[in-house]
Protein backbone atom coordinates (compact mmCIF):
# COMPACT_ATOMS: atom_id res chain seq x y z
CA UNK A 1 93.40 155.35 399.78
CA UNK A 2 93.16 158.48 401.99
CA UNK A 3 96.41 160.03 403.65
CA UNK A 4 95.44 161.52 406.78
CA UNK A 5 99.34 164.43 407.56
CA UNK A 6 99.29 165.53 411.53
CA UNK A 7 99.47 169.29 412.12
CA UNK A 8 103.57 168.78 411.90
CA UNK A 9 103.13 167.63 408.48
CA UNK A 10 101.49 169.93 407.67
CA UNK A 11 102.93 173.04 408.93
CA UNK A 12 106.58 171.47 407.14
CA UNK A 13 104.80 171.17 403.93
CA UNK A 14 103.80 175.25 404.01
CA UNK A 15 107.09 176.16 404.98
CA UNK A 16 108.60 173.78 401.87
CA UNK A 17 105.77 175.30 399.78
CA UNK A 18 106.60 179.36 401.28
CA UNK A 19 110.16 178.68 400.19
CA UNK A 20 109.89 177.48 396.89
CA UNK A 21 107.44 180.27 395.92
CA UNK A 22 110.27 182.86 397.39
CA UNK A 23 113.30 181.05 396.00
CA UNK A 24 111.48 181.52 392.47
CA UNK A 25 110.48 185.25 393.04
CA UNK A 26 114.39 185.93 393.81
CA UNK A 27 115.68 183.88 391.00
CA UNK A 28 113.51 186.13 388.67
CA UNK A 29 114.97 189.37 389.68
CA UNK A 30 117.94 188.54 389.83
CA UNK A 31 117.82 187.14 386.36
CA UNK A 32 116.53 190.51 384.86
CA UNK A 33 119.25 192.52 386.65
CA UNK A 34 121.90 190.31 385.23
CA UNK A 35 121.02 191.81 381.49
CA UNK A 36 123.64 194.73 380.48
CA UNK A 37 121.96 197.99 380.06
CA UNK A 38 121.09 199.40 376.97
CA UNK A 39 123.18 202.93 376.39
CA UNK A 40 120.92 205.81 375.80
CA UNK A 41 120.92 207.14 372.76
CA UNK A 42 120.90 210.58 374.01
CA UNK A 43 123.87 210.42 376.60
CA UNK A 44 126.13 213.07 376.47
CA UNK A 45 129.69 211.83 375.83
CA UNK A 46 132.35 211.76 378.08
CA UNK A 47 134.42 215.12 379.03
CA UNK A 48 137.74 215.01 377.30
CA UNK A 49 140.78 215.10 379.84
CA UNK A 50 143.21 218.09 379.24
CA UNK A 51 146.05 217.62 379.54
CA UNK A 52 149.64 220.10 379.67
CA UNK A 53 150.07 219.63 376.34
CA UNK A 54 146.21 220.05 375.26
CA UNK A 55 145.71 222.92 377.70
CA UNK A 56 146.89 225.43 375.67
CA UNK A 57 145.05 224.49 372.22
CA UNK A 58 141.53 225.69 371.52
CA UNK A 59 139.09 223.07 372.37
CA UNK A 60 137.06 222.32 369.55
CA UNK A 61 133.28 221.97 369.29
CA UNK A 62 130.78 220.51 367.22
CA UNK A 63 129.76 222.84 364.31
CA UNK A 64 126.24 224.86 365.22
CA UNK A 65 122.65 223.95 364.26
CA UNK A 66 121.43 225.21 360.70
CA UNK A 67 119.42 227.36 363.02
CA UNK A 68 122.51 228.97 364.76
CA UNK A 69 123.64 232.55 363.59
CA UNK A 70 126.82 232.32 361.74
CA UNK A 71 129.47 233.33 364.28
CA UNK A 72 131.77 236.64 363.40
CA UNK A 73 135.18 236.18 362.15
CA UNK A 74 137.68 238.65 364.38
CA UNK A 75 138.87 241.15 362.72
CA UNK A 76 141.87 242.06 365.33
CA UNK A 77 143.97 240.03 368.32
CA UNK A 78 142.65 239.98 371.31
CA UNK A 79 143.69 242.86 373.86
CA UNK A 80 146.66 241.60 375.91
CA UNK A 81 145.93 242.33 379.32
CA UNK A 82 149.17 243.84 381.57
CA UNK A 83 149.40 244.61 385.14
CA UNK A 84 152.11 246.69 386.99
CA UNK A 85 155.37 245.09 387.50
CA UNK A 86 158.42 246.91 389.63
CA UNK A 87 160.60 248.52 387.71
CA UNK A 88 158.68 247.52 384.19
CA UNK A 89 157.02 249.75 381.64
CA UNK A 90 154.42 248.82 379.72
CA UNK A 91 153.98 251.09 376.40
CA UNK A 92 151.19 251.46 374.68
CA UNK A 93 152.76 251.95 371.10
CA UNK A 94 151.88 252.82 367.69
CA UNK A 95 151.92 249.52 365.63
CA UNK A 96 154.56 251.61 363.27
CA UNK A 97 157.21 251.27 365.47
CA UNK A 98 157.18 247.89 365.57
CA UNK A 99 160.25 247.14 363.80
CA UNK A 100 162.32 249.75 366.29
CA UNK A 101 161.12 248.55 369.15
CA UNK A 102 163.37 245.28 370.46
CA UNK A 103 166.22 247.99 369.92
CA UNK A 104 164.33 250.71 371.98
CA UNK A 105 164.05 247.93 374.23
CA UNK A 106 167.46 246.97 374.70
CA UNK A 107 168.65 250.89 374.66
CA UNK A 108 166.51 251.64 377.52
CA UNK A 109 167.96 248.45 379.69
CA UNK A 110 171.19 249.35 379.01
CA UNK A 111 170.57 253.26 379.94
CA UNK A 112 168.77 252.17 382.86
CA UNK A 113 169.66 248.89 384.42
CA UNK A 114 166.75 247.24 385.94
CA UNK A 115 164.32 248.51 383.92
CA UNK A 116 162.43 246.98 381.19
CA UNK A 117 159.89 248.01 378.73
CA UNK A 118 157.17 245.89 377.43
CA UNK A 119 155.43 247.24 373.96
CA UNK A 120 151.77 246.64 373.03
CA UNK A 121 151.68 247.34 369.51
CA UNK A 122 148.57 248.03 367.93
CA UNK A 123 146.77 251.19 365.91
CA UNK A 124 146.83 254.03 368.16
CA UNK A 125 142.70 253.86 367.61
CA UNK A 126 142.36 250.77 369.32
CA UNK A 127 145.26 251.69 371.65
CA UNK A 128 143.07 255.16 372.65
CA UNK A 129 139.86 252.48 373.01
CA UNK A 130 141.82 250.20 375.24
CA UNK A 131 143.16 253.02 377.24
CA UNK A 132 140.03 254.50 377.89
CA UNK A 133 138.09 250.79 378.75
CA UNK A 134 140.68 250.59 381.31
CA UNK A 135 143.60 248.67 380.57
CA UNK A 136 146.70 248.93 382.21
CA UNK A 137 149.33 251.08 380.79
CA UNK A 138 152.37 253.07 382.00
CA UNK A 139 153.18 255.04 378.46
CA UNK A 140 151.64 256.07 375.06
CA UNK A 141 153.14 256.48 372.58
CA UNK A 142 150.72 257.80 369.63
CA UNK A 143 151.06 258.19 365.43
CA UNK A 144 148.23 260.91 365.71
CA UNK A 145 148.06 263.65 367.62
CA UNK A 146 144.13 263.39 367.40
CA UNK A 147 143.83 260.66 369.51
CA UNK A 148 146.99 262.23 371.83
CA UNK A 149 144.78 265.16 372.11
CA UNK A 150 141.06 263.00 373.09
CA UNK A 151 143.24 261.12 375.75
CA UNK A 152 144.52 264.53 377.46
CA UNK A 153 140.60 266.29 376.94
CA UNK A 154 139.88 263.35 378.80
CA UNK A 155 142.44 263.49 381.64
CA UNK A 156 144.73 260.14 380.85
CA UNK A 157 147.94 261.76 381.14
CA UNK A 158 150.07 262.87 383.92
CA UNK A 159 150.15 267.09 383.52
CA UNK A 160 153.31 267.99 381.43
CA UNK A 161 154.57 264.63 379.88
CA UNK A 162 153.01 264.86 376.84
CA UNK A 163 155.62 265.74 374.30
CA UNK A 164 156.16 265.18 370.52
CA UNK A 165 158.44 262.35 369.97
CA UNK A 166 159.06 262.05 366.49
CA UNK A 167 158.34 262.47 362.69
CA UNK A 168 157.53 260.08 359.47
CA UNK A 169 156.52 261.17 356.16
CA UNK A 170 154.40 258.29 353.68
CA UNK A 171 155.87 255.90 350.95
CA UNK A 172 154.88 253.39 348.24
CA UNK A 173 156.25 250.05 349.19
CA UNK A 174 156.30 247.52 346.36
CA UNK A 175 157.02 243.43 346.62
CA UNK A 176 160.76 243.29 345.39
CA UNK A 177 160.35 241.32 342.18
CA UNK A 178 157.13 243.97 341.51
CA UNK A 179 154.69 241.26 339.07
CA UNK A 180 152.85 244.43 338.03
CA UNK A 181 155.85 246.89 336.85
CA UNK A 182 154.95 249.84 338.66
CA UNK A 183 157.22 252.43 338.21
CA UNK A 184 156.23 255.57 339.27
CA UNK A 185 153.31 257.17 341.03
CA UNK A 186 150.87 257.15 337.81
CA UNK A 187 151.15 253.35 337.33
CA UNK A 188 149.12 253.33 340.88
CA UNK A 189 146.33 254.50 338.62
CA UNK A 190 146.47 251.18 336.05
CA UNK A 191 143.75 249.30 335.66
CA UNK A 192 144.27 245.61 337.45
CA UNK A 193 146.89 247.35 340.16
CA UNK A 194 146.10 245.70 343.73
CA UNK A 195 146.78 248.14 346.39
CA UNK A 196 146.69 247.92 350.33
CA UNK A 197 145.77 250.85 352.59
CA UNK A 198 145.11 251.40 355.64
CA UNK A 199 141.99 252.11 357.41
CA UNK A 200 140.71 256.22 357.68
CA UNK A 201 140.35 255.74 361.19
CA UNK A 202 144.51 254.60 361.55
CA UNK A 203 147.27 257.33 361.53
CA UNK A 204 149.00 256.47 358.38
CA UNK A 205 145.42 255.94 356.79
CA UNK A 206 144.43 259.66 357.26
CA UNK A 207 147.83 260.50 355.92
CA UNK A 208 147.65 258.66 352.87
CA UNK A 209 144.14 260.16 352.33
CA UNK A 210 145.71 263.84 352.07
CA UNK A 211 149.17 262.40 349.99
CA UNK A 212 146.48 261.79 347.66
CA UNK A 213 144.51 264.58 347.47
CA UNK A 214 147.64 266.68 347.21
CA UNK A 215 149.35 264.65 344.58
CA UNK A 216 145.93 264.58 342.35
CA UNK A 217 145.80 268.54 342.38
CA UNK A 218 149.35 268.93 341.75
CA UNK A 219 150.01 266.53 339.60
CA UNK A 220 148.04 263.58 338.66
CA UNK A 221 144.41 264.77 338.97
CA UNK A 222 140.88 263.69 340.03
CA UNK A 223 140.85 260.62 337.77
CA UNK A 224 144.09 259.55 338.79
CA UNK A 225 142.96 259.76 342.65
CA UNK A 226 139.64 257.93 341.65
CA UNK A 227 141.28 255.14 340.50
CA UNK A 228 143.69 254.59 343.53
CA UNK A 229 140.68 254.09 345.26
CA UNK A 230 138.77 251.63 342.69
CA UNK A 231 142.29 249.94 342.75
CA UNK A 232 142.37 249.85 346.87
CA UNK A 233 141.24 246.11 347.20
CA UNK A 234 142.12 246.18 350.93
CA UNK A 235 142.14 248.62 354.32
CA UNK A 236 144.20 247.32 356.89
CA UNK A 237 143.37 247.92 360.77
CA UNK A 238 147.13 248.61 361.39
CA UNK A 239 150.49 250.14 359.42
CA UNK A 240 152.59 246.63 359.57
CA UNK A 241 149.44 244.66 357.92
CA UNK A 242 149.67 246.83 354.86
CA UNK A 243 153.72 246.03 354.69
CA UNK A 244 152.42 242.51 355.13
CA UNK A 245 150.52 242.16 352.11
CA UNK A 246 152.95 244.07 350.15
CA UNK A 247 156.08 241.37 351.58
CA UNK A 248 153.69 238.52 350.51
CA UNK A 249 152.88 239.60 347.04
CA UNK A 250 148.89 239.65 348.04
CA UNK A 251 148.72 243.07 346.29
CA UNK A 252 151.06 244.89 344.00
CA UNK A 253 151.59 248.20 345.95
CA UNK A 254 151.23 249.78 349.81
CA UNK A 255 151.45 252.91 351.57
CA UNK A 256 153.09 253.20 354.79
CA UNK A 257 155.41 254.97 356.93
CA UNK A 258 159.18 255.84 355.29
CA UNK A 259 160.40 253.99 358.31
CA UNK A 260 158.60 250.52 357.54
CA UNK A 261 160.57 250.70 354.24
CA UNK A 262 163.94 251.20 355.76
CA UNK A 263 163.63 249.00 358.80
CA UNK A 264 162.97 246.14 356.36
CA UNK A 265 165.24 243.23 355.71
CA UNK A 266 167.14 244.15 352.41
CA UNK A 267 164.89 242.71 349.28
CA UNK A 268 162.33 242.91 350.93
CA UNK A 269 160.70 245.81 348.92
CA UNK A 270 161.47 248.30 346.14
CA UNK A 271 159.79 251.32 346.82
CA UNK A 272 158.80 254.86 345.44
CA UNK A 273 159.14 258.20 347.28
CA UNK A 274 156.61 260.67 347.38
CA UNK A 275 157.49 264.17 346.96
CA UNK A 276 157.81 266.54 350.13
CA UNK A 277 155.42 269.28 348.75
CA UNK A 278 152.68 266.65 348.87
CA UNK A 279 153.60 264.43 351.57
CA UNK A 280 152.28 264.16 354.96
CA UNK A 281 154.49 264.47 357.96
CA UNK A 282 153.13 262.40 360.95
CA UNK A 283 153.90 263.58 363.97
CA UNK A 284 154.56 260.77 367.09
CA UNK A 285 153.66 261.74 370.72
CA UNK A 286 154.51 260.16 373.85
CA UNK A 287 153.23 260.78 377.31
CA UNK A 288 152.87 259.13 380.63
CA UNK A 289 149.32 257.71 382.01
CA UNK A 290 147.88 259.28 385.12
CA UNK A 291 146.73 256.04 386.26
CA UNK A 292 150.15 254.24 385.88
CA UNK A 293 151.78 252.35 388.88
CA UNK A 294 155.14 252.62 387.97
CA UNK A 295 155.79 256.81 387.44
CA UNK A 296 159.20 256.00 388.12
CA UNK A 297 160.40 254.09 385.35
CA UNK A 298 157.60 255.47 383.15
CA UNK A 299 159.09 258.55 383.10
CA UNK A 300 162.64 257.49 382.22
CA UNK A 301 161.25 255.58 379.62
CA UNK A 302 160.24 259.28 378.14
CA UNK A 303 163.61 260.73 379.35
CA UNK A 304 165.10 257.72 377.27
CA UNK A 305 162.61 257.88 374.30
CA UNK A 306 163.61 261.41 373.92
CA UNK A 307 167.48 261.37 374.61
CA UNK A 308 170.12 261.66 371.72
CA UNK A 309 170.37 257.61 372.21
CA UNK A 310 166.82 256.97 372.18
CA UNK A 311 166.68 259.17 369.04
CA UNK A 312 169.43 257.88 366.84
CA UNK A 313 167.65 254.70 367.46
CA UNK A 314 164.75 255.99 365.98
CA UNK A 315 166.83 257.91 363.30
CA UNK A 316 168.76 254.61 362.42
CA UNK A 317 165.11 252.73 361.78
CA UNK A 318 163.58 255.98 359.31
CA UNK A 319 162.01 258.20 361.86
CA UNK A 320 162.67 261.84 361.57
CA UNK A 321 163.09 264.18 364.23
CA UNK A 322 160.51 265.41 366.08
């Protein structure tokens, strides 16, 4: 039988038809958007959030490639960097003196209300580097007069502050219970001895380099002398690292400064002397910086370094005077 649709019919049917067709196109998209995305496998993860407590750790990173050059281990801590302060010194300061300094410290308060001194320790060598890269300083105070004498070639100190400050002569330190029964200067020379130095290019390392020559032609000879060096197992960069070492039994002997021995904690060392005639006197410096902010107080730092106050201090911790 044969259907015959109007025009109405027929234009209802194409809309019916239209919206079908649409309905389904919709329906499909919407059905692939509906599937959670895959993660890439190369997304980066998410930052960590620092926090107060976490701020102040080192953030740690994956280890480098095979292909990576090995990074450098530091040798030394990093340079503190100081600005100028009213009424506050900062002194660049021979690492020697570091077990003297809180009472320098607290003797130059007390002398001067108001003021303050704040010591960067270090090897004069990398005290003269910082000094001449820059860094801030008000004083320097200096276990070489070498280094004293580079700084004023190269115009670093205010004219007619540099003075001599004070004295120290070179000892054997040995840990107190002494595992390798060294008993005099010879027994340096056994073989097995472990002994800490310090580096040529510190103060007390150039000393120690002439106690030896002189004690090998007085007394021990050039065998003896070689074998303080075959025995040398470390250099330090700095006097108090050798004293380390010694304290904590890493090697069985040290030299260092006289005062080291005396301004340590009884039992903390046994130690042998080394003769006068073949000794080597250090001589300390101090002087203020030309480019220091704070003259003032700089200079009676010096005044106060140099008193009879500042130099019983001194006196009372194994210095000599100047």
């Amino acid at each position: 039988m044969q259907v015959s649709l109007s025009n109405n019919h027929v234009v209802i049917i194409s809309i019916v038809c239209g919206l079908l067709v649409l309905s389904a196109f919709f329906a499909g998209c919407t059905g692939e958007s509906a599937q959670p995305a895959k993660p890439s496998a190369t997304a980066a993860p998410a930052a960590p959030v620092v926090t107060a407590a976490s701020a102040a750790e080192p953030v740690k990173t994956a280890a480098p490639a095979a292909t990576t050059a090995p990074a450098v281990a530091a040798t030394s801590t990093p340079v503190q960097v100081y600005t100028y302060a009213e009424g506050n010194v900062v002194a660049y300061t021979a690492a020697s003196l570091k077990g003297v300094s809180p009472k320098l410290a607290e003797g130059f308060a007390k002398m001067y209300p108001g003021h303050t001194v704040v010591f960067n320790l270090d090897g004069t060598q990398n005290l003269k580097t910082q000094v001449q890269n820059g860094a801030y300083a008000d004083v320097f105070i200096s276990a070489s007069n070498s280094y004293t004498a580079e700084l004023s070639k190269g115009g670093y100190f205010t004219e007619g502050t540099v003075k001599t400050l004070t004295t120290n002569y070179v000892i054997v330190i040995l840990p107190a219970n002494n595992p390798a029964k060294i008993q005099t200067l010879a027994d340096l020379a056994k073989p097995g001895v472990k002994i800490a130095r310090a580096a040529k290019t510190v103060p007390v390392g150039t000393a120690t380099d002439a106690v030896l020559v002189n004690l090998a032609r007085s007394t021990y000879g050039a065998d003896w002398n070689t074998s303080i060096y075959t025995n040398t197992v470390t250099y330090e960069t700095a006097e108090p690292s050798v004293a380390t070492k010694v304290a904590l039994g890493e090697v069985d002997a040290g030299f260092v400064y006289e005062s080291t021995a005396i301004a340590a904690k009884p039992g903390t060392y046994t130690s042998i002397s080394i003769p006068k005639k073949d000794n080597y006197l250090q001589t300390y410096t101090i002087g203020v910086l030309k480019s220091s902010s704070s003259k003032g107080p700089a200079s009676d730092f010096e005044n106060f370094m140099l008193s009879d106050a500042g130099q019983q201090i001194l006196k009372d911790y194994g210095f000599r005077p100047a």
